[in-house]
C-alpha atoms as a PDB file:
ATOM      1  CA  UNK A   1     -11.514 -23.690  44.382  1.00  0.00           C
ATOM      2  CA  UNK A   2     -10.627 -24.617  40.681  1.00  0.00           C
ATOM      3  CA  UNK A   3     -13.058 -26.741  38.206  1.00  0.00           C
ATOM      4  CA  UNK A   4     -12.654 -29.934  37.240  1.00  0.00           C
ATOM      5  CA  UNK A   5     -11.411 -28.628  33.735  1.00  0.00           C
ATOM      6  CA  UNK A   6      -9.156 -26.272  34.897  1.00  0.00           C
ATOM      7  CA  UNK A   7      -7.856 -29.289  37.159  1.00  0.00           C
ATOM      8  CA  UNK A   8      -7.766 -31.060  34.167  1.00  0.00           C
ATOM      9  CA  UNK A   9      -5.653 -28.695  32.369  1.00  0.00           C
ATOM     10  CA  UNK A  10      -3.340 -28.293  34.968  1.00  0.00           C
ATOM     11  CA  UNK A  11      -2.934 -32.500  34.979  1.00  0.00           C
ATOM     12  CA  UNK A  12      -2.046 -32.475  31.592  1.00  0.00           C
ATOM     13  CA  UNK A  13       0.305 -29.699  31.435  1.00  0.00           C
ATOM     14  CA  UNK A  14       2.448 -31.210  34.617  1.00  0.00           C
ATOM     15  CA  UNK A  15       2.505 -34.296  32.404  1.00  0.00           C
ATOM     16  CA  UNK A  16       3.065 -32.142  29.259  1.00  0.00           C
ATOM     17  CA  UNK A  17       6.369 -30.633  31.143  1.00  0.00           C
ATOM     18  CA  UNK A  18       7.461 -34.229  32.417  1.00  0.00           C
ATOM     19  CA  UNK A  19       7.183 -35.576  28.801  1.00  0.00           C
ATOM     20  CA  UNK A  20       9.438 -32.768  27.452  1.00  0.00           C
ATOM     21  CA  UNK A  21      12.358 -33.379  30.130  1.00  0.00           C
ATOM     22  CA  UNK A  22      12.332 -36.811  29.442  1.00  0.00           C
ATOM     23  CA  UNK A  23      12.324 -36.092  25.681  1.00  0.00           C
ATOM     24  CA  UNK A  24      15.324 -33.623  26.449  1.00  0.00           C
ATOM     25  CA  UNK A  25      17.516 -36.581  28.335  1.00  0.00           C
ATOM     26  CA  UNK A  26      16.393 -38.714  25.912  1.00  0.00           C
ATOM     27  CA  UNK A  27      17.917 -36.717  23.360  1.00  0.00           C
ATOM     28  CA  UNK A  28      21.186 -35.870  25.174  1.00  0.00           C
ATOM     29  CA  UNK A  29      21.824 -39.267  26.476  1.00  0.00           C
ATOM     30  CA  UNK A  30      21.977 -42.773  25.272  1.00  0.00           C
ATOM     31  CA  UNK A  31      18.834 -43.964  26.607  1.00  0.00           C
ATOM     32  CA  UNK A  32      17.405 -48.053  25.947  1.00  0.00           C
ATOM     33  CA  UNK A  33      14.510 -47.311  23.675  1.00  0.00           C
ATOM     34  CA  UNK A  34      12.314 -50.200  25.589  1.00  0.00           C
ATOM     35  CA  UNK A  35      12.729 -48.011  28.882  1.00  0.00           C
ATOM     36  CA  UNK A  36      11.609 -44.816  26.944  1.00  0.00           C
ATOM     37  CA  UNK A  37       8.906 -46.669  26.391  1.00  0.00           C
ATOM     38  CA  UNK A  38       8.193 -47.923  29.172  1.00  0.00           C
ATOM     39  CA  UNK A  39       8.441 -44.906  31.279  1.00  0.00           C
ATOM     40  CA  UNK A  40       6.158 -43.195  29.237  1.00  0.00           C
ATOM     41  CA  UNK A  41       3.485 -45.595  28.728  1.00  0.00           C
ATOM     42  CA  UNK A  42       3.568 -45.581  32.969  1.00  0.00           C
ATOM     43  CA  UNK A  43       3.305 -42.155  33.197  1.00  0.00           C
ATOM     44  CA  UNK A  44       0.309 -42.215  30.844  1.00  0.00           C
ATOM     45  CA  UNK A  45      -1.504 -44.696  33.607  1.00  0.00           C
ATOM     46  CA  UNK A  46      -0.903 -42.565  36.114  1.00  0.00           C
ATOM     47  CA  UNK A  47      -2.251 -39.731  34.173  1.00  0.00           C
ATOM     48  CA  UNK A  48      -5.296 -42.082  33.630  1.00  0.00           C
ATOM     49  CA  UNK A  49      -5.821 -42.572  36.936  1.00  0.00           C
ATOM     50  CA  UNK A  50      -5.409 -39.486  38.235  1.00  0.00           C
ATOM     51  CA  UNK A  51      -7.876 -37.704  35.961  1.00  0.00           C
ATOM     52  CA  UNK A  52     -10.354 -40.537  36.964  1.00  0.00           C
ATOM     53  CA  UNK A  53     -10.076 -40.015  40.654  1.00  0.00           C
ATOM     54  CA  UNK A  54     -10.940 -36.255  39.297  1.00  0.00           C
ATOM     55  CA  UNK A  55     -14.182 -37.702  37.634  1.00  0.00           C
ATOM     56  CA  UNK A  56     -15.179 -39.274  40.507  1.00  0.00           C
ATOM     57  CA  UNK A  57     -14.868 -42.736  38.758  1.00  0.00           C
ATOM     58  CA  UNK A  58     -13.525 -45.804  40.183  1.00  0.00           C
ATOM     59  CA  UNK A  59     -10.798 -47.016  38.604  1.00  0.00           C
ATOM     60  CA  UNK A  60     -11.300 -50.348  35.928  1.00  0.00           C
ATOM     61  CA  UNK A  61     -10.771 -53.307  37.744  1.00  0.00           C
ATOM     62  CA  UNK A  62      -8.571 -55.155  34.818  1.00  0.00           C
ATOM     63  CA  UNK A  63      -8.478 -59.220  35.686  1.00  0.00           C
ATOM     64  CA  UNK A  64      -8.415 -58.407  39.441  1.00  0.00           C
ATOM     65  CA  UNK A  65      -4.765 -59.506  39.772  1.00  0.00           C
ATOM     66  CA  UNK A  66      -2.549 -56.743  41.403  1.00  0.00           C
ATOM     67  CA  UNK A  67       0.436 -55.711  39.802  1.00  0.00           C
ATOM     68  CA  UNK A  68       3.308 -57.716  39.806  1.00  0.00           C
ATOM     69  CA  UNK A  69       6.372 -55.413  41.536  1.00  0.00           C
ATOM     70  CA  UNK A  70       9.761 -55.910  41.516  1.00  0.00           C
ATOM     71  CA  UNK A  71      12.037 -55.157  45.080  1.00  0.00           C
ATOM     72  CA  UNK A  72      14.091 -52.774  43.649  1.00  0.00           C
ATOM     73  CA  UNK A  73      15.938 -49.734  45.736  1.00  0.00           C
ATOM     74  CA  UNK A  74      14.522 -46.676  44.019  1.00  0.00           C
ATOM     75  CA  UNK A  75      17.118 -44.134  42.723  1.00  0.00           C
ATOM     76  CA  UNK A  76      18.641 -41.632  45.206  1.00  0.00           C
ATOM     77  CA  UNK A  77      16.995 -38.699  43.217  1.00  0.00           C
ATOM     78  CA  UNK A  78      13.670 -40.321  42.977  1.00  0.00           C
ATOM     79  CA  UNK A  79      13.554 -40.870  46.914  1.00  0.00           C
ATOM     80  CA  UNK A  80      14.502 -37.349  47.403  1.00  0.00           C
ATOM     81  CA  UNK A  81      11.901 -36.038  44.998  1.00  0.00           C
ATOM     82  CA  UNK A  82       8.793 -38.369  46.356  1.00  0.00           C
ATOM     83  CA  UNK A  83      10.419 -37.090  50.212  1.00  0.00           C
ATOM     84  CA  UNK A  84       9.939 -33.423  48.846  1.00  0.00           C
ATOM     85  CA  UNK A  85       6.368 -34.667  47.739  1.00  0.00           C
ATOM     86  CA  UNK A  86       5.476 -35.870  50.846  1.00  0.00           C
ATOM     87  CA  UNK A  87       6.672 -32.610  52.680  1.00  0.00           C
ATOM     88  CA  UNK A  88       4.355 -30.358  51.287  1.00  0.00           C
END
């Protein structure tokens, strides 16, 4: 079993690596800036969260309203990537 600072580390490098492949299709394709953004800022909540579930802590309760989602179809590549996750 690994420690709850290696598990750490290994959180924030995964997150490291996903922040340098979006930096590399940011910077080969015309990307919206507001989505870069966006994306990013996400990714950084679900870092949050995961490291807090790692500490044992609950997560903040905010104004107790759940997020508002839109009904969108997920891209093709994200399906097949969250199918893979689900696989292992």
């Amino acid at each position: 079993m690994i420690s709850k600072t290696e598990a750490r580390e290994l959180i924030n490098d995964l997150f490291e690596e996903e922040a340098l492949v979006i930096g590399g299709l940011v910077a080969v394709r015309q990307i919206d800036d507001d989505l870069v953004w966006r994306l990013v800022k996400n990714l950084d909540v679900i870092r949050g969260k995961v490291l807090r579930r790692l500490e044992d802590k609950a997560p903040g309760d905010g104004d107790g309203t759940p997020p508002r989602r839109t009904n969108l179809k997920p891209h093709p590549a994200i399906e097949d990537f969250l199918l893979a996750l689900r696989r292992t």
